[in-house]
PDB file of N, CA and C in Angstrom:
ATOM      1  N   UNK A   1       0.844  -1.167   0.000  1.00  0.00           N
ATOM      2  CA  UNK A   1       0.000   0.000   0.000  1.00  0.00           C
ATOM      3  C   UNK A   1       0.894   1.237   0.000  1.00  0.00           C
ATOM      4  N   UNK A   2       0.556   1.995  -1.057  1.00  0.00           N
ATOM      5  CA  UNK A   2       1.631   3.413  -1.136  1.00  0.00           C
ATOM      6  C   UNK A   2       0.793   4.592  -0.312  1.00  0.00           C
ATOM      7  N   UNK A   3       1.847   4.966   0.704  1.00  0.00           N
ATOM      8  CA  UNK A   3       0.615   6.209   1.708  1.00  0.00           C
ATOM      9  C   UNK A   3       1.296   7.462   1.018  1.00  0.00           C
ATOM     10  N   UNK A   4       2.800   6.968   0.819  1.00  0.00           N
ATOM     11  CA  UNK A   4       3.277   8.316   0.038  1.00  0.00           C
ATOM     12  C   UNK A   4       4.730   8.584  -0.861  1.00  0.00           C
ATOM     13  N   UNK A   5       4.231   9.534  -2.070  1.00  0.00           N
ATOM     14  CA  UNK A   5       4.692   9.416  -3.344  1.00  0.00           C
ATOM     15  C   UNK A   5       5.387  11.248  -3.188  1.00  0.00           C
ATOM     16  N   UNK A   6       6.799  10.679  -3.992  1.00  0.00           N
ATOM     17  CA  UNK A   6       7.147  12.188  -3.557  1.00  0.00           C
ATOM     18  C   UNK A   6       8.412  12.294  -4.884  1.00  0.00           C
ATOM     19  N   UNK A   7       7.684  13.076  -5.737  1.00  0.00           N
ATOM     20  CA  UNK A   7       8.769  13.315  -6.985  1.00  0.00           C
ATOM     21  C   UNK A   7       9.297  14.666  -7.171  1.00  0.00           C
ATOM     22  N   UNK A   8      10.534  14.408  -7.765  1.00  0.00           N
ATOM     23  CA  UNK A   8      11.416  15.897  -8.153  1.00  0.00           C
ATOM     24  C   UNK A   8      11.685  16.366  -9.345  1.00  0.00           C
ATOM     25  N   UNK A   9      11.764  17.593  -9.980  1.00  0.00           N
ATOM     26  CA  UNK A   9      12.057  17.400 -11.210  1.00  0.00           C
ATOM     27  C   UNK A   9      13.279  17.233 -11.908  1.00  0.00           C
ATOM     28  N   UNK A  10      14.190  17.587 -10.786  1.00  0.00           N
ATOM     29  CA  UNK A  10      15.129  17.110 -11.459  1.00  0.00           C
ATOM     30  C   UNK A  10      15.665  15.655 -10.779  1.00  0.00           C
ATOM     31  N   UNK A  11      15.786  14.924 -12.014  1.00  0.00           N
ATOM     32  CA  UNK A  11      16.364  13.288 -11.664  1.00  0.00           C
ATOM     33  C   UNK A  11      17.547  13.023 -11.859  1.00  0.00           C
ATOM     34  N   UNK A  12      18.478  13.771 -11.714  1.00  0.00           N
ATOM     35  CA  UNK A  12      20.025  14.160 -11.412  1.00  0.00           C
ATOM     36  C   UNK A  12      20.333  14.681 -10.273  1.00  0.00           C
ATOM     37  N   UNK A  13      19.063  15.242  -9.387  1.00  0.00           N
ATOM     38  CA  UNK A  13      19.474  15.265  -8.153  1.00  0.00           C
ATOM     39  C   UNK A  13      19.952  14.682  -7.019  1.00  0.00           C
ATOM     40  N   UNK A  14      20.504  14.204  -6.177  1.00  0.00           N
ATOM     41  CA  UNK A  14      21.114  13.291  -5.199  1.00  0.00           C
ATOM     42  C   UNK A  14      19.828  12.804  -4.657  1.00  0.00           C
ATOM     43  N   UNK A  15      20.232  11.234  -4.865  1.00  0.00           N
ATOM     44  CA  UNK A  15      18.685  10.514  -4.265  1.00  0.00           C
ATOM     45  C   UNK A  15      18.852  10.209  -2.836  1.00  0.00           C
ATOM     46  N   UNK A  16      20.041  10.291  -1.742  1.00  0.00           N
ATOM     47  CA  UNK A  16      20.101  10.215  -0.377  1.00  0.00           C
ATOM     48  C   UNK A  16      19.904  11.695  -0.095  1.00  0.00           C
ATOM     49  N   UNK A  17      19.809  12.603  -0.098  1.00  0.00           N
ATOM     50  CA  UNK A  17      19.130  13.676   0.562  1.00  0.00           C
ATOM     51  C   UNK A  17      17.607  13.430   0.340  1.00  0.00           C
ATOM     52  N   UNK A  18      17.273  13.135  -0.428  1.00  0.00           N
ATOM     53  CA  UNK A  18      15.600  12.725  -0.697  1.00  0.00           C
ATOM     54  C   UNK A  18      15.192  11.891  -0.203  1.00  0.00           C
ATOM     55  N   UNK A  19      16.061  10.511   0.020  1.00  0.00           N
ATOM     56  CA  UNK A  19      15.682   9.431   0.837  1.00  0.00           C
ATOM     57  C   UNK A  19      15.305  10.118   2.373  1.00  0.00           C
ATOM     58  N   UNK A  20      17.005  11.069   3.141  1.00  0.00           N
ATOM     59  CA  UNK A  20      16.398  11.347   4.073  1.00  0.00           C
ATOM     60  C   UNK A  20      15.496  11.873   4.663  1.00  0.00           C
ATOM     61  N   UNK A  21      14.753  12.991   3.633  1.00  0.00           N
ATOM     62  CA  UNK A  21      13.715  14.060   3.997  1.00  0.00           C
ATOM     63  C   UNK A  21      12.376  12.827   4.309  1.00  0.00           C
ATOM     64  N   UNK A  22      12.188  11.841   2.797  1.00  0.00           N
ATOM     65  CA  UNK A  22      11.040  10.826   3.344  1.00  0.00           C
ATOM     66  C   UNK A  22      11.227  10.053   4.119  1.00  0.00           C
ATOM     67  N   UNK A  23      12.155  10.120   4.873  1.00  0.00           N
ATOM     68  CA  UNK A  23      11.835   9.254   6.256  1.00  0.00           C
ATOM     69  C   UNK A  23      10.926   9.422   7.049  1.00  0.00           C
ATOM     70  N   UNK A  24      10.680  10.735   7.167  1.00  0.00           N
ATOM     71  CA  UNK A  24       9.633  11.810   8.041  1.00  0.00           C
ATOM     72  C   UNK A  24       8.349  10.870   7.511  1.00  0.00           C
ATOM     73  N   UNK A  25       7.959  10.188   6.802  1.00  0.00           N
ATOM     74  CA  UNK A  25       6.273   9.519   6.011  1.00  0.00           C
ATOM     75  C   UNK A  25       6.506   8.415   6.876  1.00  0.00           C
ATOM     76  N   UNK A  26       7.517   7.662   6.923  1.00  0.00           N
ATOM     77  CA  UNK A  26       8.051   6.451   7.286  1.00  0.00           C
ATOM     78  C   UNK A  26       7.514   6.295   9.100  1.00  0.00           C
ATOM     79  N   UNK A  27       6.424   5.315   9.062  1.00  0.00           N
ATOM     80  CA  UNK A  27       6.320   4.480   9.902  1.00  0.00           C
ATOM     81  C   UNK A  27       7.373   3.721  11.307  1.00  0.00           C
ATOM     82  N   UNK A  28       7.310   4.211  12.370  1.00  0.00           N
ATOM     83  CA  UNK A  28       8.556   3.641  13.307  1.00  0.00           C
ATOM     84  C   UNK A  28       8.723   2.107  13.383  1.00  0.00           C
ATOM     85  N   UNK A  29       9.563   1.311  13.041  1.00  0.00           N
ATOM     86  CA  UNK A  29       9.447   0.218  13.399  1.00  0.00           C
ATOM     87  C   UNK A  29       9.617  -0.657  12.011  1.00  0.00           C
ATOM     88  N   UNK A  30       9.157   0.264  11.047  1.00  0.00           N
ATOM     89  CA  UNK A  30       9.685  -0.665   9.257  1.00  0.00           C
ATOM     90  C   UNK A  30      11.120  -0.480   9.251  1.00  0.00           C
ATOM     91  N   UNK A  31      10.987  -1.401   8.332  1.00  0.00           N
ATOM     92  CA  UNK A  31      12.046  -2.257   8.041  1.00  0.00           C
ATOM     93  C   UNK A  31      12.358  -1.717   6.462  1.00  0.00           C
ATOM     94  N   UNK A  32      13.377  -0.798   6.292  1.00  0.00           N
ATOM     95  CA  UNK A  32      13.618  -0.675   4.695  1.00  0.00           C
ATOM     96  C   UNK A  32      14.886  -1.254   3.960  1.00  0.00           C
ATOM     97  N   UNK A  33      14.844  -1.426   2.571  1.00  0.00           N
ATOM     98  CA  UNK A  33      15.631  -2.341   2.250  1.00  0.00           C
ATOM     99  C   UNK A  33      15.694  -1.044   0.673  1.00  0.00           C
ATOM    100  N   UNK A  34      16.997  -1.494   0.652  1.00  0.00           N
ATOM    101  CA  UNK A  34      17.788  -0.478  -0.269  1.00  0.00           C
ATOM    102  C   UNK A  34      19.242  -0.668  -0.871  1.00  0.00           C
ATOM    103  N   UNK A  35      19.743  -0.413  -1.867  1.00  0.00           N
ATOM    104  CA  UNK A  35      20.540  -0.672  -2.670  1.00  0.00           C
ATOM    105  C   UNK A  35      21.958   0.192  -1.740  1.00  0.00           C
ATOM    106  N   UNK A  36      23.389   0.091  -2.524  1.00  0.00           N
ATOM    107  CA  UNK A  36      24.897   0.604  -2.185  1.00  0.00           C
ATOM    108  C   UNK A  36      25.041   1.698  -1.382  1.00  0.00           C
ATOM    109  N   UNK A  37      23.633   2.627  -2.384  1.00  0.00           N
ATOM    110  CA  UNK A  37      23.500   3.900  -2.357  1.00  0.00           C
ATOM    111  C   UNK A  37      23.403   4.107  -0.823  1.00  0.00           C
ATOM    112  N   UNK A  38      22.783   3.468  -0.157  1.00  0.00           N
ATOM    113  CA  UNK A  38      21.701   3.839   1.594  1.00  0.00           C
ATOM    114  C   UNK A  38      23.003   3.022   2.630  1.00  0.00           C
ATOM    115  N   UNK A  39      23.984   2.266   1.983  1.00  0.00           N
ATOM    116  CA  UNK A  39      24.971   1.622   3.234  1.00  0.00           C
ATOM    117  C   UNK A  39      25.652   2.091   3.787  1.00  0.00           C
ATOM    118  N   UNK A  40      25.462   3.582   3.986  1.00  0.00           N
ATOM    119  CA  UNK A  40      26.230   4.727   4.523  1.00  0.00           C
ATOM    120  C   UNK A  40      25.797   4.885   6.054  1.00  0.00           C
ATOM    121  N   UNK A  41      27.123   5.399   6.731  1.00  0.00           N
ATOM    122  CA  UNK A  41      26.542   5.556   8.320  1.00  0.00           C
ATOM    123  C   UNK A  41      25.649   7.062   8.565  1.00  0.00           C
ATOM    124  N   UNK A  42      25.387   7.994   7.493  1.00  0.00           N
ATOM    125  CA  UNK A  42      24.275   8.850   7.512  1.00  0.00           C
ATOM    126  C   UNK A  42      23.089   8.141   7.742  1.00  0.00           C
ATOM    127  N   UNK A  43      22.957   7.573   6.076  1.00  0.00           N
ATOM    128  CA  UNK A  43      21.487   6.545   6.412  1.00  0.00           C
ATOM    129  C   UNK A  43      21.151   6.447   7.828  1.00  0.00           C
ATOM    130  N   UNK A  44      22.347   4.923   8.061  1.00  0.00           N
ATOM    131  CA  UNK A  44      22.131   4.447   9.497  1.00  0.00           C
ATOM    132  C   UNK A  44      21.517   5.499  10.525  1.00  0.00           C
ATOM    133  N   UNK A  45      22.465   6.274  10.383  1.00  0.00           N
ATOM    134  CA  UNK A  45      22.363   7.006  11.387  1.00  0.00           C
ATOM    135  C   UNK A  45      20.935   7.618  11.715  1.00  0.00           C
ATOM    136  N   UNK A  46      20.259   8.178  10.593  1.00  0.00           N
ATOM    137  CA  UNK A  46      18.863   8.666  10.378  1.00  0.00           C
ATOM    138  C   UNK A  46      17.918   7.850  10.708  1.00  0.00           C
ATOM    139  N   UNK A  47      18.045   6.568  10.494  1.00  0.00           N
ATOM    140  CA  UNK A  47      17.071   5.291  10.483  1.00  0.00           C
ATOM    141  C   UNK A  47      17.134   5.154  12.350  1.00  0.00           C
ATOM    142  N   UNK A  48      18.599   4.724  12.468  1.00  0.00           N
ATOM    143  CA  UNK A  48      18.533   4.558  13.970  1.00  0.00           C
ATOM    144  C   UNK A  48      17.627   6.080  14.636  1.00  0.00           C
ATOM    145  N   UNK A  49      18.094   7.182  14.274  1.00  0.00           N
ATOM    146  CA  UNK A  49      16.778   8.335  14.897  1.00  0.00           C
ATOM    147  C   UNK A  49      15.291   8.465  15.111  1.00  0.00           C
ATOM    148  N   UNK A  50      14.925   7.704  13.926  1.00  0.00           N
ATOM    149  CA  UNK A  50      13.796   7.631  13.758  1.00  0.00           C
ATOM    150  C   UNK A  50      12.915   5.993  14.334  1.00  0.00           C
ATOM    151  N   UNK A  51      13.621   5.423  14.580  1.00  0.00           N
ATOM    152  CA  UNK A  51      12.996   4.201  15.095  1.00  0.00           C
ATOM    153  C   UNK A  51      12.720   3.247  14.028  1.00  0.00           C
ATOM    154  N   UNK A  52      13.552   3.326  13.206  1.00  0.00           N
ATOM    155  CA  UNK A  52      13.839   2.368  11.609  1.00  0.00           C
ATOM    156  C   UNK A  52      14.690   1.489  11.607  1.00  0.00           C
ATOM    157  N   UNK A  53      14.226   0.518  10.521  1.00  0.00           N
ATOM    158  CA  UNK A  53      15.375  -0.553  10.318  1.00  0.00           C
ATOM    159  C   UNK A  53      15.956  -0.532   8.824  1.00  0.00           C
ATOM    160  N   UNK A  54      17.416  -0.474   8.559  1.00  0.00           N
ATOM    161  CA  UNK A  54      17.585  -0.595   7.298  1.00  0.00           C
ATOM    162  C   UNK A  54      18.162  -2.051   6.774  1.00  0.00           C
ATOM    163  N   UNK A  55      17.997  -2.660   5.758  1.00  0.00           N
ATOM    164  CA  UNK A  55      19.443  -3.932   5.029  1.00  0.00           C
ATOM    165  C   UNK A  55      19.541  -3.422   3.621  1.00  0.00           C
ATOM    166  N   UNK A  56      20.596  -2.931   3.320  1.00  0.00           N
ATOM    167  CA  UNK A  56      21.400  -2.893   2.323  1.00  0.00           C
ATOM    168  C   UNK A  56      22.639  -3.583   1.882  1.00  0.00           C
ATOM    169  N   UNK A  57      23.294  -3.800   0.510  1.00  0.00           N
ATOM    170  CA  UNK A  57      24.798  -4.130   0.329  1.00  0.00           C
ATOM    171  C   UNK A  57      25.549  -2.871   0.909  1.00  0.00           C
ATOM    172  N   UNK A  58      26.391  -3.071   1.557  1.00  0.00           N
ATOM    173  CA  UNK A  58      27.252  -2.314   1.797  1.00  0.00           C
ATOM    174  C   UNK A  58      28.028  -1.578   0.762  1.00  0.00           C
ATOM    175  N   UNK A  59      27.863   0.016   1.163  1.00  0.00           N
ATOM    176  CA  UNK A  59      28.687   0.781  -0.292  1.00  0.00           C
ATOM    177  C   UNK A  59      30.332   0.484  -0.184  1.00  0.00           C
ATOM    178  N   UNK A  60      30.929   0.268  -1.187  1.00  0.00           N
ATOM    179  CA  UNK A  60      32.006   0.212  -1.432  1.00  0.00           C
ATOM    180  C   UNK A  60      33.199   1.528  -0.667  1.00  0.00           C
ATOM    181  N   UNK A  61      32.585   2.579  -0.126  1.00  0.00           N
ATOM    182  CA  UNK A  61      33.287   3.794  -0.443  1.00  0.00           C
ATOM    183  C   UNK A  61      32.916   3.855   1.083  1.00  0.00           C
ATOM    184  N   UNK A  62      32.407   3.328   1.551  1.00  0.00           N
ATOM    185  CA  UNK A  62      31.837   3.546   3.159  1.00  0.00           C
ATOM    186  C   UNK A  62      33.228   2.662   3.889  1.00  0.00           C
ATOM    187  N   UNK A  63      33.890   3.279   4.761  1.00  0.00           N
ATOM    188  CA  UNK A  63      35.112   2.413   5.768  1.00  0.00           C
ATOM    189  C   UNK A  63      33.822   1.666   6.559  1.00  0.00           C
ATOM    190  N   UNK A  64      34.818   0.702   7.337  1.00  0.00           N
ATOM    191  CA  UNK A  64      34.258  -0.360   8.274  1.00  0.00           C
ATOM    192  C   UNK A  64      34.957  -1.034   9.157  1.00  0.00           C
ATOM    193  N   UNK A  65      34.467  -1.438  10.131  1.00  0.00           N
ATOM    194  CA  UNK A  65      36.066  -2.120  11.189  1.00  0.00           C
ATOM    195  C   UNK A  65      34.815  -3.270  11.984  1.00  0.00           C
ATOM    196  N   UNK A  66      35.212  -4.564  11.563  1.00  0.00           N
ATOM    197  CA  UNK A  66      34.695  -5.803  12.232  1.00  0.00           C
ATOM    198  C   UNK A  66      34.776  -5.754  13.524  1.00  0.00           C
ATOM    199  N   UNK A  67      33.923  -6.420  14.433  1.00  0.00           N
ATOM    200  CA  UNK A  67      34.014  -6.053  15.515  1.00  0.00           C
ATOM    201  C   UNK A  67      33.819  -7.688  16.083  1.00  0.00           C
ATOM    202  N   UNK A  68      33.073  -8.425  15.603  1.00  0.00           N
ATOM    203  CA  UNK A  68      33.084  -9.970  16.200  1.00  0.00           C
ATOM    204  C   UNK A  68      31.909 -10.652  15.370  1.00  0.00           C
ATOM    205  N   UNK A  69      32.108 -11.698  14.777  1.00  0.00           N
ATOM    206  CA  UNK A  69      31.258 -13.095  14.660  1.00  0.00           C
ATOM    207  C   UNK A  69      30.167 -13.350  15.260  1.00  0.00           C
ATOM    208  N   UNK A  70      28.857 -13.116  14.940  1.00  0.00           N
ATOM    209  CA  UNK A  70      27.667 -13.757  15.648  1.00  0.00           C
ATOM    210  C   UNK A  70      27.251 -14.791  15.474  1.00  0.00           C
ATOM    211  N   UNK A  71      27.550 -15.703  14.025  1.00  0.00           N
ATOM    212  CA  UNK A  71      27.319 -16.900  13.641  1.00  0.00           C
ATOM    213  C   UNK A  71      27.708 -17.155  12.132  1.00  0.00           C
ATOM    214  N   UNK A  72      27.705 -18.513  12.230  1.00  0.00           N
ATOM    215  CA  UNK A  72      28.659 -18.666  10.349  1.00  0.00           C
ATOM    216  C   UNK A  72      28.087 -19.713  10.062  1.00  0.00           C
ATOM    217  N   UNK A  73      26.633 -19.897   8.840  1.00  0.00           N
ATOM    218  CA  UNK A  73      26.500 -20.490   8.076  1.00  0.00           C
ATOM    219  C   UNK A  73      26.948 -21.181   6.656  1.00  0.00           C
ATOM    220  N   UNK A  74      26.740 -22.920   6.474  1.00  0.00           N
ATOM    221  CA  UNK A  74      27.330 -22.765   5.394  1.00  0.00           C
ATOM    222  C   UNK A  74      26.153 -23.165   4.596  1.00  0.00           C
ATOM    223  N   UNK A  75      26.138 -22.565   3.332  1.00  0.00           N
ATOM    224  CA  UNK A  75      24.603 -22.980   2.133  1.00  0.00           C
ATOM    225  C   UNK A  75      25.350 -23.209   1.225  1.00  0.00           C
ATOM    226  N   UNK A  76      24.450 -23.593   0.004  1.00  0.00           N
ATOM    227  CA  UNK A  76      25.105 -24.070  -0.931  1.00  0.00           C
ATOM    228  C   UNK A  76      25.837 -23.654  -2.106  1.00  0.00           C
ATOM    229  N   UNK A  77      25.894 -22.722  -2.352  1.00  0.00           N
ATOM    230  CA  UNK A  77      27.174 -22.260  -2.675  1.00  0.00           C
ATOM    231  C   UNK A  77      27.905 -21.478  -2.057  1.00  0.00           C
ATOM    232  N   UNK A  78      27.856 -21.353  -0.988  1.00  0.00           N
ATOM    233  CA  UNK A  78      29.071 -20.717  -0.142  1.00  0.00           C
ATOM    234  C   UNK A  78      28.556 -20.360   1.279  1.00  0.00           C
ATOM    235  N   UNK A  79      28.893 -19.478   2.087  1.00  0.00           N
ATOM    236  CA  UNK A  79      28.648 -19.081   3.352  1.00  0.00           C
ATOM    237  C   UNK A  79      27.919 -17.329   4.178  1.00  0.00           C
ATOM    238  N   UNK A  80      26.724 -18.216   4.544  1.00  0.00           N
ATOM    239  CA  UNK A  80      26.820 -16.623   5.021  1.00  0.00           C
ATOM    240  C   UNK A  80      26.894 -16.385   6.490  1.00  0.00           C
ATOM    241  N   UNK A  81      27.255 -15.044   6.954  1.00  0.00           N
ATOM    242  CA  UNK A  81      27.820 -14.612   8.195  1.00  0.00           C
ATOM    243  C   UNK A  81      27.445 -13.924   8.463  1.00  0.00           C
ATOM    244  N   UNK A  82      26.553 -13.615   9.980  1.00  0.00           N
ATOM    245  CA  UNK A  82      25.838 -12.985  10.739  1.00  0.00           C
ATOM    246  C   UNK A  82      26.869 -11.822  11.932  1.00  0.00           C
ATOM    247  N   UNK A  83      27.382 -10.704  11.516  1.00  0.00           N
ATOM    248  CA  UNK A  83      28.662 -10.390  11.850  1.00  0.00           C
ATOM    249  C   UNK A  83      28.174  -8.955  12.666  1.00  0.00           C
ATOM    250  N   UNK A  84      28.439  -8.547  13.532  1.00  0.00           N
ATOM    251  CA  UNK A  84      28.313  -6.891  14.038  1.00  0.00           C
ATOM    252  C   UNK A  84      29.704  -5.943  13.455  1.00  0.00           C
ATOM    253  N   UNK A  85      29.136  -5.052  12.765  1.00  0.00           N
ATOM    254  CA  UNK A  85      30.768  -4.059  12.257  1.00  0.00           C
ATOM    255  C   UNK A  85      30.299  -2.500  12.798  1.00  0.00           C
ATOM    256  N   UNK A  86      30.836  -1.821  12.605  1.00  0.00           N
ATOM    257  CA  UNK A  86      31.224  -0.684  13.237  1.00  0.00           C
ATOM    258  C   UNK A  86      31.318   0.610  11.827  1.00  0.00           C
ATOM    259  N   UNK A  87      30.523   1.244  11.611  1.00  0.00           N
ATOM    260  CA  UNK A  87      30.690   1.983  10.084  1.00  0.00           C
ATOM    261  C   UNK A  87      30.325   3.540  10.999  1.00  0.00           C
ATOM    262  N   UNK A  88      31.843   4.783  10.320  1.00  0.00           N
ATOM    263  CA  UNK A  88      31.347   6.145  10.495  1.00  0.00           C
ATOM    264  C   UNK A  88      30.549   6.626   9.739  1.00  0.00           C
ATOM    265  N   UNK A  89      29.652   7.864  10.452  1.00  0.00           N
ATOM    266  CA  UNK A  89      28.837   8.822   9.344  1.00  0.00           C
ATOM    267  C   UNK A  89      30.174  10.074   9.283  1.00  0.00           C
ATOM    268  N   UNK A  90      29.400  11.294   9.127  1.00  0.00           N
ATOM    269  CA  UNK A  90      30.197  12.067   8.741  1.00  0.00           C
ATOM    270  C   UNK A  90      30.639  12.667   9.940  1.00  0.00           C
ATOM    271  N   UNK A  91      31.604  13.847   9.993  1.00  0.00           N
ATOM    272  CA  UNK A  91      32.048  13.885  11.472  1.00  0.00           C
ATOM    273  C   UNK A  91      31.247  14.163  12.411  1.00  0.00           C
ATOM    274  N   UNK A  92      30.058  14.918  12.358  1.00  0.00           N
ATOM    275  CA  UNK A  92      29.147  15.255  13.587  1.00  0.00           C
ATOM    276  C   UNK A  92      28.330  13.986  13.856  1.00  0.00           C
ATOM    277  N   UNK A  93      28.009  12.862  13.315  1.00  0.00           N
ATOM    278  CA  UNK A  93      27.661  11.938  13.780  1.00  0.00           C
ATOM    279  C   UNK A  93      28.495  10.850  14.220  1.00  0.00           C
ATOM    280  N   UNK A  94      27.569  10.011  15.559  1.00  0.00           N
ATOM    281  CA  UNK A  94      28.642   9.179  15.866  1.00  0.00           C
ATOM    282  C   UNK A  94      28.944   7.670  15.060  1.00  0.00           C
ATOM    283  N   UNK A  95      30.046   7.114  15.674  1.00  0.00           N
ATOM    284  CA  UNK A  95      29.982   5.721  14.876  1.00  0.00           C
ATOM    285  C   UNK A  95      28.840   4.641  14.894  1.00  0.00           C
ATOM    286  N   UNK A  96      28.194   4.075  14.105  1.00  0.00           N
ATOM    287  CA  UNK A  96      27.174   3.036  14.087  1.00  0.00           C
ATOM    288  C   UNK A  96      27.531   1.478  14.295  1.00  0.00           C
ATOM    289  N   UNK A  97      27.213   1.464  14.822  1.00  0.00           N
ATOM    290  CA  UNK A  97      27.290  -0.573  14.917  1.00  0.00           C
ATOM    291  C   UNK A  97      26.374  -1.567  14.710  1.00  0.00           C
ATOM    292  N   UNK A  98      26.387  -1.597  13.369  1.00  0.00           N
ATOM    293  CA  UNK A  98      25.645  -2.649  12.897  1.00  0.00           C
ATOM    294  C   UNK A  98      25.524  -3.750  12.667  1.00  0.00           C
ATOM    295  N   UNK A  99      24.294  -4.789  12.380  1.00  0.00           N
ATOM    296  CA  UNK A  99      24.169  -6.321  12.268  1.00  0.00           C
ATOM    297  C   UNK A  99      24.495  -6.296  10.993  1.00  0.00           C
TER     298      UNK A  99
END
């Protein structure tokens, strides 16, 4: 169900400043799921404010520092790992620690 639709005209504009403004529509307690773009510790950071959950791939360009192993599956073609890491936002925010 779409409660809300929010377009710009220009579509060269940066789509994480737009992501963050619609958070404000966003429901406490969902769960959003999003592409490279959102694996930033801003995102995080916004989501954790608001009482949100995010899963994304992690952006390439975002640092990170492992922090410990929660569990290590193996499937069938390879393994996945349930891990807590540690990702900065920008300097006025603090570090995030994520699943």
């Amino acid at each position: 169900m779409v409660r809300h639709v929010a377009c710009h005209a220009d579509a060269a504009a940066g789509a994480l400043p737009r992501a963050l403004a619609a958070l404000e529509h966003v429901p406490a307690g969902t769960l959003l799921v999003g592409d490279r773009l959102y694996g930033v510790g801003a995102f995080f950071a916004a989501l954790h404010a608001r009482g949100l959950c995010g899963l994304c791939r992690r952006n390439g360009r975002q640092s990170w520092r492992w922090l410990r192993e929660l569990s290590k599956t193996y499937i069938a073609a390879g393994t996945a790992w349930d891990t807590l890491i540690e990702i900065k936002g920008p300097k006025a925010l603090p570090t995030q620690t994520l699943r």
